[in-house]
N, C-alpha and C. Protein backbone atom coordinates (compact mmCIF):
# COMPACT_ATOMS: atom_id res chain seq x y z
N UNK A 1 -14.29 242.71 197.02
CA UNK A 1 -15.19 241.68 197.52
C UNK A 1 -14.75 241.28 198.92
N UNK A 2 -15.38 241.32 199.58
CA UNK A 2 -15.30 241.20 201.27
C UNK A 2 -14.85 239.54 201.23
N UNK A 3 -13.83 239.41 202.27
CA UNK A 3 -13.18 237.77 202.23
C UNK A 3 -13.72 237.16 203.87
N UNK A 4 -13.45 236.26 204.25
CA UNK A 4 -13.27 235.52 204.78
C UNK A 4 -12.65 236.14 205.63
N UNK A 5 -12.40 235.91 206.87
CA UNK A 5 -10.98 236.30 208.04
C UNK A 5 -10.68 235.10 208.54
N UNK A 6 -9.73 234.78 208.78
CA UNK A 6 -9.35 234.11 209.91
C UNK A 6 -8.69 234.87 210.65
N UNK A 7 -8.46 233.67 212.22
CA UNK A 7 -8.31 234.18 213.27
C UNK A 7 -7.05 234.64 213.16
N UNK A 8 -6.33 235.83 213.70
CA UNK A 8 -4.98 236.09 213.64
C UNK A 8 -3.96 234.53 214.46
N UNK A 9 -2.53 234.58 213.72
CA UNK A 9 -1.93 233.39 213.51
C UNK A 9 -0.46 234.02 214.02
N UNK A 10 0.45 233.41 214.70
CA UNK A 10 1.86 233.77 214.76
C UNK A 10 2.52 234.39 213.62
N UNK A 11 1.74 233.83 212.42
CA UNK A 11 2.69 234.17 211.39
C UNK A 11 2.26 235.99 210.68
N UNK A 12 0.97 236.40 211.13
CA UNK A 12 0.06 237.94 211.29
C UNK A 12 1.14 238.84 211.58
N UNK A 13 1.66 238.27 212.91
CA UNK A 13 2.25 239.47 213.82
C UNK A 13 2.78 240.12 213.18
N UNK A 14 4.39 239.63 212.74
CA UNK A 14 5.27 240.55 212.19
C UNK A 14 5.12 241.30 211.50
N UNK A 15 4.13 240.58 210.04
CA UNK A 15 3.58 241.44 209.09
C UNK A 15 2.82 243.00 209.14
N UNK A 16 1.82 242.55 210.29
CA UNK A 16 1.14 243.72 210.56
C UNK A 16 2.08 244.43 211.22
N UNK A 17 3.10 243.72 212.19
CA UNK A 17 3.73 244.77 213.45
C UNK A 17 3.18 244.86 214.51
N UNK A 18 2.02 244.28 214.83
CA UNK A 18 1.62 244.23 216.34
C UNK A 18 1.79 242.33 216.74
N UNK A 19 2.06 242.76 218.27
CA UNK A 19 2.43 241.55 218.82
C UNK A 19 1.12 240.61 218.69
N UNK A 20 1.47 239.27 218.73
CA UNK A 20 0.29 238.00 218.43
C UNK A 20 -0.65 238.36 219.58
N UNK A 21 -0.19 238.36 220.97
CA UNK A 21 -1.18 238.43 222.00
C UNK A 21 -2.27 239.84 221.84
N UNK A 22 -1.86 240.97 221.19
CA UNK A 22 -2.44 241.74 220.81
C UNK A 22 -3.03 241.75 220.34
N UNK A 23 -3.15 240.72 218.87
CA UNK A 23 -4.17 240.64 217.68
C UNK A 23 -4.99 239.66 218.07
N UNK A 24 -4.91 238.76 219.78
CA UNK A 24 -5.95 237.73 219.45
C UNK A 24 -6.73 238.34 220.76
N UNK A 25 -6.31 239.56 221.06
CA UNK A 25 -6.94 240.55 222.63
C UNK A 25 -8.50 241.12 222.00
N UNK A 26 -9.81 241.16 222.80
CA UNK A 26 -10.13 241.20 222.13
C UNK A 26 -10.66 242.72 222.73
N UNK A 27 -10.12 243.33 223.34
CA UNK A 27 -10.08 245.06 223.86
C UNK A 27 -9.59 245.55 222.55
N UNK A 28 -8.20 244.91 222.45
CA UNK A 28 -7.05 245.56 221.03
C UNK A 28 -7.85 245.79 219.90
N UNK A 29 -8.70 244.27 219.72
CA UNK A 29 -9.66 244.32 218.69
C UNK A 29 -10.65 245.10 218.08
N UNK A 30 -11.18 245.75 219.51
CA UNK A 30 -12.05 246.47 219.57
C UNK A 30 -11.99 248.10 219.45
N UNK A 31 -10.93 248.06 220.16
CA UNK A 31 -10.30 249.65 219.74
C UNK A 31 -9.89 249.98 218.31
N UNK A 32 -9.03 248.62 218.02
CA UNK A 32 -8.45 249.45 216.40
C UNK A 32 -10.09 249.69 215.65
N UNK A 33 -11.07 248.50 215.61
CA UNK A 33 -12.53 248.78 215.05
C UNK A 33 -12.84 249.62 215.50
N UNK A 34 -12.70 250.55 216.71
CA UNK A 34 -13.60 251.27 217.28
C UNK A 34 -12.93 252.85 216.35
N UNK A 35 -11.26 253.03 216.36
CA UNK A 35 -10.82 253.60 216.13
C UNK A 35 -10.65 253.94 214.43
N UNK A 36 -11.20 252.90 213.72
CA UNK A 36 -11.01 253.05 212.22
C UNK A 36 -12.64 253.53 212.38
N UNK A 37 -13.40 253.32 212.80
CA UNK A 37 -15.03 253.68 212.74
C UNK A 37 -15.14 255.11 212.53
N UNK A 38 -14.52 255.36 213.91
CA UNK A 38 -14.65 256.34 214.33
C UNK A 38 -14.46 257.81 213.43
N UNK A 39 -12.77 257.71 213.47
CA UNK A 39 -12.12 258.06 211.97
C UNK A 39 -12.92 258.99 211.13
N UNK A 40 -13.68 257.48 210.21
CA UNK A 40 -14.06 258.10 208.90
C UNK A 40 -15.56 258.50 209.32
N UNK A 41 -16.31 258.55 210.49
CA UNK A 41 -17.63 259.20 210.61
C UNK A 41 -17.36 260.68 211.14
N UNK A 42 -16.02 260.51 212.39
CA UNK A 42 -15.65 262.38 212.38
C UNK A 42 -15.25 262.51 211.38
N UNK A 43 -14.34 262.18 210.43
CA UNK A 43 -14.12 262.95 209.04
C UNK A 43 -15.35 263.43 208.61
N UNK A 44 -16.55 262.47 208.51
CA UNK A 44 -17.73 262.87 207.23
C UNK A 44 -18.60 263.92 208.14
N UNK A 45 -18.79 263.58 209.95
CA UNK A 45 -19.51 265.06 210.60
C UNK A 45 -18.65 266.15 210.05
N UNK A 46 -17.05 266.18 210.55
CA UNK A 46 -16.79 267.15 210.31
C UNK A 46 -16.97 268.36 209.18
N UNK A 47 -17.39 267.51 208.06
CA UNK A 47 -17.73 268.32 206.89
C UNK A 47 -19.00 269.07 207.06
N UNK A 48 -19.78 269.28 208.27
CA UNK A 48 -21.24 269.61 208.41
C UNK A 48 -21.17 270.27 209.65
N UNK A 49 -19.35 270.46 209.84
CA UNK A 49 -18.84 271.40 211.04
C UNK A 49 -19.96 270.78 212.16
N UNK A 50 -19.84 269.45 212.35
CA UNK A 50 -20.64 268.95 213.76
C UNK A 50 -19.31 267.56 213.78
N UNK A 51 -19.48 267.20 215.20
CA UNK A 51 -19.08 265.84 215.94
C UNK A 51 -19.75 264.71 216.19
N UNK A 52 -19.29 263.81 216.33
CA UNK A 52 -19.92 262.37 216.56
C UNK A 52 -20.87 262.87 217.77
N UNK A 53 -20.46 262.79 218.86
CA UNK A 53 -20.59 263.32 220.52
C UNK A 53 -21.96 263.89 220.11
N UNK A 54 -22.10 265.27 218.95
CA UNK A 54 -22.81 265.91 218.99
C UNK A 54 -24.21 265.65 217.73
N UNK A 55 -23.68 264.56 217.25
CA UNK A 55 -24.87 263.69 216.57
C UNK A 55 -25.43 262.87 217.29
N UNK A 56 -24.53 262.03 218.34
CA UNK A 56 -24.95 260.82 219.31
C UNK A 56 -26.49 261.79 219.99
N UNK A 57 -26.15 263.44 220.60
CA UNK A 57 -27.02 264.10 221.54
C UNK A 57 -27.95 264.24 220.53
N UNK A 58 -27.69 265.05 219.47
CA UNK A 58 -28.94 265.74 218.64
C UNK A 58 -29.86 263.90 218.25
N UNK A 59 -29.54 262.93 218.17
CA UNK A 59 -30.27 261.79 217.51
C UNK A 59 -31.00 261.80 218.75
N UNK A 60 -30.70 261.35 219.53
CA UNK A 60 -31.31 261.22 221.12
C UNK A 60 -32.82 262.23 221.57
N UNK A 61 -32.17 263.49 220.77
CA UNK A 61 -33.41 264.69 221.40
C UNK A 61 -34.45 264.35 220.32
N UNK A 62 -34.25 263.52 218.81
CA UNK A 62 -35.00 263.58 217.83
C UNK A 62 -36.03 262.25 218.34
N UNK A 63 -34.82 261.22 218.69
CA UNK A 63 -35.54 259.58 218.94
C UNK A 63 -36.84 259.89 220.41
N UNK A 64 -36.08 260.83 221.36
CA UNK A 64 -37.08 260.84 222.42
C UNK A 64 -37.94 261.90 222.33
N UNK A 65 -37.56 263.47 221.74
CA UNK A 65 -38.13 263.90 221.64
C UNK A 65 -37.75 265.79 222.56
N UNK A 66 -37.63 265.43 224.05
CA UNK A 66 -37.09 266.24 225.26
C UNK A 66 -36.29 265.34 226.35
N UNK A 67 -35.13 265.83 226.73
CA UNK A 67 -34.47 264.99 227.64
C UNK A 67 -33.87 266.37 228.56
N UNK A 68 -33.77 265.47 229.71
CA UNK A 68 -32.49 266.54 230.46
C UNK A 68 -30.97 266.59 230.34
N UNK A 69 -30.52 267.42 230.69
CA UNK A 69 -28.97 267.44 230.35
C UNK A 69 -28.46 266.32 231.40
N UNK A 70 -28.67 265.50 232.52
CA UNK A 70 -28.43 265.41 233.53
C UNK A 70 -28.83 263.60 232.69
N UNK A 71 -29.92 263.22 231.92
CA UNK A 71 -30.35 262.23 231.34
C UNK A 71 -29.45 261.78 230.01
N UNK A 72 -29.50 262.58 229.06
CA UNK A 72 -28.71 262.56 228.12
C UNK A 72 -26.99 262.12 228.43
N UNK A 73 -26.59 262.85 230.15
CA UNK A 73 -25.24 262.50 230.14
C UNK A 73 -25.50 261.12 230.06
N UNK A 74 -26.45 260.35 230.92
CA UNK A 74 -26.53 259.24 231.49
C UNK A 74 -26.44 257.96 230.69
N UNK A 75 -27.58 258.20 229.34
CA UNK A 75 -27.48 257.14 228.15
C UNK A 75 -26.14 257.53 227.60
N UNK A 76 -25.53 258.19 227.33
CA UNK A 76 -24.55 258.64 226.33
C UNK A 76 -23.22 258.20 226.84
N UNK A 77 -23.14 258.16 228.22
CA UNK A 77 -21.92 257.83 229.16
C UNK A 77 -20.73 258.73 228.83
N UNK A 78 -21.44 260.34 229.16
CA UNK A 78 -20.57 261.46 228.87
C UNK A 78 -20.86 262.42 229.78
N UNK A 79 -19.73 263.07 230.19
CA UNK A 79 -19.34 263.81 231.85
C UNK A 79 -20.49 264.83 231.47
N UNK A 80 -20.83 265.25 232.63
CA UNK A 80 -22.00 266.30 232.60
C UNK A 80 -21.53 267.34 232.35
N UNK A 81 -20.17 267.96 232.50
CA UNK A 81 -19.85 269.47 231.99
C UNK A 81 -19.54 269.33 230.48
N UNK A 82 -19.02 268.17 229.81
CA UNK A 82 -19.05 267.55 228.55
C UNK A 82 -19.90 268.43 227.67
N UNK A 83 -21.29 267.17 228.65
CA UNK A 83 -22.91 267.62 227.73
C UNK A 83 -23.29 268.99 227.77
N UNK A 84 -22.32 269.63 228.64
CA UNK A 84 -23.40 271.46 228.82
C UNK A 84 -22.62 271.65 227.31
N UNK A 85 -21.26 271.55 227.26
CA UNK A 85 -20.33 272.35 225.88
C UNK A 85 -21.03 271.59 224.81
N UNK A 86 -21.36 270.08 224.14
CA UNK A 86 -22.19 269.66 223.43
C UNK A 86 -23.37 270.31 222.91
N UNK A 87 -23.98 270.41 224.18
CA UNK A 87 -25.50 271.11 223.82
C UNK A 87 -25.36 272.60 223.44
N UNK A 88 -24.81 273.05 223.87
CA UNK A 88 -24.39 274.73 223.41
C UNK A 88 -23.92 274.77 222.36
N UNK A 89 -23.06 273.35 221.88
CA UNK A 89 -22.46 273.37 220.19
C UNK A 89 -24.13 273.58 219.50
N UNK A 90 -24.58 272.70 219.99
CA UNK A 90 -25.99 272.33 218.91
C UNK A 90 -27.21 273.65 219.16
N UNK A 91 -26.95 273.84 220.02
CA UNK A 91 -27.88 275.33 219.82
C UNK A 91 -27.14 276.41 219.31
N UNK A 92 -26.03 276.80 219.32
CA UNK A 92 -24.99 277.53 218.01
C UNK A 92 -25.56 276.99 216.37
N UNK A 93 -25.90 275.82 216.18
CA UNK A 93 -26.16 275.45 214.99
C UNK A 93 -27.50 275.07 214.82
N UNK A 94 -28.29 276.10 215.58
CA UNK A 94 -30.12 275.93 215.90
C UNK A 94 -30.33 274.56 215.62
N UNK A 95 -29.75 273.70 216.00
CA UNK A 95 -30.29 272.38 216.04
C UNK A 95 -30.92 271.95 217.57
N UNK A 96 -31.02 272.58 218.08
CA UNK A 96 -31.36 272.18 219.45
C UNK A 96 -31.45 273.23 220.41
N UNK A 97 -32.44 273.42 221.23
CA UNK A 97 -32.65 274.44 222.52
C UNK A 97 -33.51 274.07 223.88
N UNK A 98 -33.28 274.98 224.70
CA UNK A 98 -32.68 274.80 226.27
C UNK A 98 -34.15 275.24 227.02
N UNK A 99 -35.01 274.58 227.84
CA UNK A 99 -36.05 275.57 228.21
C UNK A 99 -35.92 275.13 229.40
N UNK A 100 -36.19 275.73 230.57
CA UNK A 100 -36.49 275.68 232.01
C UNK A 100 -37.42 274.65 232.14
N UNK A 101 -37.57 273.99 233.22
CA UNK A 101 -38.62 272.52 233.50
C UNK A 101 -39.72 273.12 234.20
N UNK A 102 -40.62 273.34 233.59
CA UNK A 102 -41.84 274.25 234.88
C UNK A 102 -42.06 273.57 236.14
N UNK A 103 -41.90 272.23 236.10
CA UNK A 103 -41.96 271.47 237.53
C UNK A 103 -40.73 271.90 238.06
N UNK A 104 -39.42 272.15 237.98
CA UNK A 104 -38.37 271.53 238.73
C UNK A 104 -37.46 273.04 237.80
N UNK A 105 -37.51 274.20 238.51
CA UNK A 105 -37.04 275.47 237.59
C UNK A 105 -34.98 275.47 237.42
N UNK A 106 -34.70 274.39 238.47
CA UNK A 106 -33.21 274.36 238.43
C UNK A 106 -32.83 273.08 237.45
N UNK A 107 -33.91 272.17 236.43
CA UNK A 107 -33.46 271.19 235.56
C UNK A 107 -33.59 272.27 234.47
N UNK A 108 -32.86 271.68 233.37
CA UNK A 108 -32.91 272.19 231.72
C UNK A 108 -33.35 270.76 231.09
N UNK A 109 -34.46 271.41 230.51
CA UNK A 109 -35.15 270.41 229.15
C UNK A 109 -34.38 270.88 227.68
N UNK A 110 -33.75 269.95 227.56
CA UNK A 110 -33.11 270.04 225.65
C UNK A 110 -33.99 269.13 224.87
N UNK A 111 -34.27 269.88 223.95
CA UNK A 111 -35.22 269.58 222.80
C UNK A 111 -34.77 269.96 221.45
N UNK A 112 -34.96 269.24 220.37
CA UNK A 112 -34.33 269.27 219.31
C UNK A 112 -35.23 270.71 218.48
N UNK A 113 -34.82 271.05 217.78
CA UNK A 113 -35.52 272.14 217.02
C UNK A 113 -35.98 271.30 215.68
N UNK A 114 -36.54 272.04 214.48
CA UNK A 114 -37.18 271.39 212.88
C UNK A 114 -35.84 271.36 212.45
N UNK A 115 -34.79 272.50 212.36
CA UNK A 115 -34.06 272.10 211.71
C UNK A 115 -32.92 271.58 212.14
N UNK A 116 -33.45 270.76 213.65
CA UNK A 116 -32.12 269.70 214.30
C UNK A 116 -32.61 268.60 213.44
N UNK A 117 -34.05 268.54 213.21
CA UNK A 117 -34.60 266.81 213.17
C UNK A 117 -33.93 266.78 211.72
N UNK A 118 -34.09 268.03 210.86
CA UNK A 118 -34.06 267.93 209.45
C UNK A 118 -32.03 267.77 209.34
N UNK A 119 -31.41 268.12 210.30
CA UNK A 119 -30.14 268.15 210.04
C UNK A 119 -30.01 266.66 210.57
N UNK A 120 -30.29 265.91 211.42
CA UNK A 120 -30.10 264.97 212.03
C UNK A 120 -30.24 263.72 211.21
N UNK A 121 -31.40 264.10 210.20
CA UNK A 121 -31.71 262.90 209.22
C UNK A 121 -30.49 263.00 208.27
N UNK A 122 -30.38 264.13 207.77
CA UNK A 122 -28.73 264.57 207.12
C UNK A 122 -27.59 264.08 207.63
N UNK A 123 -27.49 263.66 208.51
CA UNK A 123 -26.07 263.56 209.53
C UNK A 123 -26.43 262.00 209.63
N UNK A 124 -27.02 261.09 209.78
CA UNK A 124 -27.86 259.92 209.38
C UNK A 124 -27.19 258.95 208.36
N UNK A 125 -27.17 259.85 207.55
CA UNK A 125 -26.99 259.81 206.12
C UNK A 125 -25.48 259.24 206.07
N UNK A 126 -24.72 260.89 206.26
CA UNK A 126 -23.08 260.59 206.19
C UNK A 126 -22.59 259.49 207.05
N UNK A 127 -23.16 259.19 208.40
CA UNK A 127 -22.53 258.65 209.20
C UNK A 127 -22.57 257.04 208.37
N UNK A 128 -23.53 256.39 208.67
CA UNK A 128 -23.68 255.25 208.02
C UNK A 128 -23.18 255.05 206.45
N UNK A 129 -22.80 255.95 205.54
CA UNK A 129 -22.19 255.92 204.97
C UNK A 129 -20.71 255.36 205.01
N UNK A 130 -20.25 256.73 205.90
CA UNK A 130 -18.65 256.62 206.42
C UNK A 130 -18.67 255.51 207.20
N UNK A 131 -19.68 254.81 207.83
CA UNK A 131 -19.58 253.12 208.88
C UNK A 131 -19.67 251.99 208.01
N UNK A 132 -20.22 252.18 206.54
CA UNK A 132 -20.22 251.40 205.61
C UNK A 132 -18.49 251.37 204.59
N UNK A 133 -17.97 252.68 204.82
CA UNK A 133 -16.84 252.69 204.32
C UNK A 133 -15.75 252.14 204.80
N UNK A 134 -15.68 252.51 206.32
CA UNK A 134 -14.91 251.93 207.47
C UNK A 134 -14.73 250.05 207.37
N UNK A 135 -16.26 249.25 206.82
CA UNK A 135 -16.52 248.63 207.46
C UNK A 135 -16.53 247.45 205.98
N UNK A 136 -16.22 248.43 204.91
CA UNK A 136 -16.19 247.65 203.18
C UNK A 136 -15.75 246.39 203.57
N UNK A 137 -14.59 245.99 204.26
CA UNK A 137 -14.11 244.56 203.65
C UNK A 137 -14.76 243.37 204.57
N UNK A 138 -16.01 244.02 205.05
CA UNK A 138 -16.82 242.85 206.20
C UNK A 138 -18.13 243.02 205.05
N UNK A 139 -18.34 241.26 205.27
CA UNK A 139 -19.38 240.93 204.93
C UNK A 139 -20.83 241.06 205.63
N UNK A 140 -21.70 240.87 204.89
CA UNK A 140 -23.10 241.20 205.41
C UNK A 140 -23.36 240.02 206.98
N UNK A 141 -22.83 239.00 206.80
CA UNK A 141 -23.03 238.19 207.54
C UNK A 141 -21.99 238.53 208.88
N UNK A 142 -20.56 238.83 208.66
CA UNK A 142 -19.84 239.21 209.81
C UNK A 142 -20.61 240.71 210.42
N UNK A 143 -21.18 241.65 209.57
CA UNK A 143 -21.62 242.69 210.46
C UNK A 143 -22.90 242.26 210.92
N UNK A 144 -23.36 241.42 210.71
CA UNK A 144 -24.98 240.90 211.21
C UNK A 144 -24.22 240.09 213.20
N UNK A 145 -23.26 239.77 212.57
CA UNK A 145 -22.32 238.92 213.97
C UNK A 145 -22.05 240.02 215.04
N UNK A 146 -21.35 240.63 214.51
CA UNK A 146 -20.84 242.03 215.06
C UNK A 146 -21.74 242.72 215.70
N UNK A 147 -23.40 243.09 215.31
CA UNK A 147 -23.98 243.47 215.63
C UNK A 147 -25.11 242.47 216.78
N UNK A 148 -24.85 241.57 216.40
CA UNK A 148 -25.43 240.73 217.90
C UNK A 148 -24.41 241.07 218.86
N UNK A 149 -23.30 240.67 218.56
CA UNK A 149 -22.02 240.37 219.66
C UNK A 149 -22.20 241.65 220.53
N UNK A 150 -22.38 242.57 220.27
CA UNK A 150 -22.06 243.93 220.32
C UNK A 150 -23.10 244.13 221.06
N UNK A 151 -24.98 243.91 221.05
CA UNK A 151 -25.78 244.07 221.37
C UNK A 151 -25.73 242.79 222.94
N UNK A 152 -25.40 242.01 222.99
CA UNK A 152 -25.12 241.02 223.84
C UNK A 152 -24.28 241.35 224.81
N UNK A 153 -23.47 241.77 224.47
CA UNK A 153 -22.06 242.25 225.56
C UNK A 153 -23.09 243.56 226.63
N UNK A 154 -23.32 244.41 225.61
CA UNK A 154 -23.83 245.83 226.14
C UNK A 154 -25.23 245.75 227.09
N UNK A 155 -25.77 244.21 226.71
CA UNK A 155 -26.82 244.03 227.73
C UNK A 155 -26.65 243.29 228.43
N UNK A 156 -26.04 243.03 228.81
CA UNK A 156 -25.08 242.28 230.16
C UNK A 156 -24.88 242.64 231.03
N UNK A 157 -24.85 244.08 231.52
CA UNK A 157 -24.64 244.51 232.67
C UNK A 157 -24.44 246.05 232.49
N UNK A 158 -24.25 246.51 233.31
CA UNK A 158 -24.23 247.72 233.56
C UNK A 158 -22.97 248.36 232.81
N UNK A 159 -22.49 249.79 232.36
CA UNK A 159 -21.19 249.97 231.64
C UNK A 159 -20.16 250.20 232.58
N UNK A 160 -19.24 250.09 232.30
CA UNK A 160 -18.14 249.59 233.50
C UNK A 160 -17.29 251.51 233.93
N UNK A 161 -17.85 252.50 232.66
CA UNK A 161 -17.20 253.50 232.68
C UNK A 161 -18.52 254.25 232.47
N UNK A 162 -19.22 254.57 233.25
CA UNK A 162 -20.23 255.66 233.12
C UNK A 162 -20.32 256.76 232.62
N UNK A 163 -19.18 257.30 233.70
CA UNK A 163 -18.99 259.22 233.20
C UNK A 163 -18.51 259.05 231.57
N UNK A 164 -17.85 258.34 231.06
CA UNK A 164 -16.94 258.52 230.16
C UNK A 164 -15.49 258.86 230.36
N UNK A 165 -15.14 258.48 231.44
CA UNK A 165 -13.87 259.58 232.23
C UNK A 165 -12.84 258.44 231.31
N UNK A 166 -13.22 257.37 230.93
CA UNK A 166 -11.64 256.26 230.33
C UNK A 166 -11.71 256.51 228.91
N UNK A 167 -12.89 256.97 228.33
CA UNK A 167 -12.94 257.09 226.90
C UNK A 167 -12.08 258.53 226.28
N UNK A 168 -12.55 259.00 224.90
CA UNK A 168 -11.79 259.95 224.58
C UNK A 168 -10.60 260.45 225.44
């Protein structure tokens, strides 16, 4: 049964082993959440021999439909030679393919294939699963928090790391 939290306390530290200023940081905070998330959703892609990275792209080509490689880096905030090895994962696993832009013959249009959309709803599935597993000892009401907080911060301004060059 999901509890209550309080705020971390002098008396936290030792127990856990991380210093007090650490547990009340709220970067620290965000990483270990970001890092237990993370975790158990590559564990559950990995079983479908795909990546987070490469669910984040294939959802994207399903939600919009056709994007450019050059666009996709852009929402995703992932280096453009990144997205070429990404997208080549997902067309290895016919979930996705590459066509020339008839306007503009030096862009690539990526577009999801039937059985990206049909794998994507599959991959859907596990992820939110494994974010529900990650996420057991929070209540309905702290992830309803979490998910404003989260939506609030991110529309605030612009992302402070574009390429992705500080992440992974």
């Amino acid at each position: 049964m999901p509890q209550s939290v309080d705020p971390p306390t002098a008396g936290d530290a030792p127990a856990l082993g991380v210093p007090l200023i650490l547990l009340k940081s709220p970067s620290f905070q965000l990483e270990r959440l970001r890092r237990r998330t993370r975790d158990g959703v590559e564990a559950a892609l990995a079983t479908r021999g795909t990546t987070m990275r490469e669910y984040w792209v294939l959802t994207c080509l399903i939600d919009g439909d056709a994007s450019s490689q050059t666009s996709l880096s852009e929402i995703l905030a992932i280096d453009a030679s990144d997205m070429v090895r990404l997208i080549d994962g997902l067309e290895e696993q016919g979930w996705a393919k590459r066509e020339r832009d008839p306007r503009d013959r030096r862009r690539q249009i990526v577009m999801s294939t039937r059985k990206g959309a049909k794998a994507q709803a599959e991959l859907a599935a596990l992820v939110a699963e494994a974010e529900t597993t990650a996420l057991d000892d929070s209540t309905d009401k702290q992830l309803k928090h979490l998910r404003r907080l989260t939506q609030a911060v991110l529309a605030s301004g612009p992302d402070p790391d574009p390429d992705g060059s500080r992440g992974d």
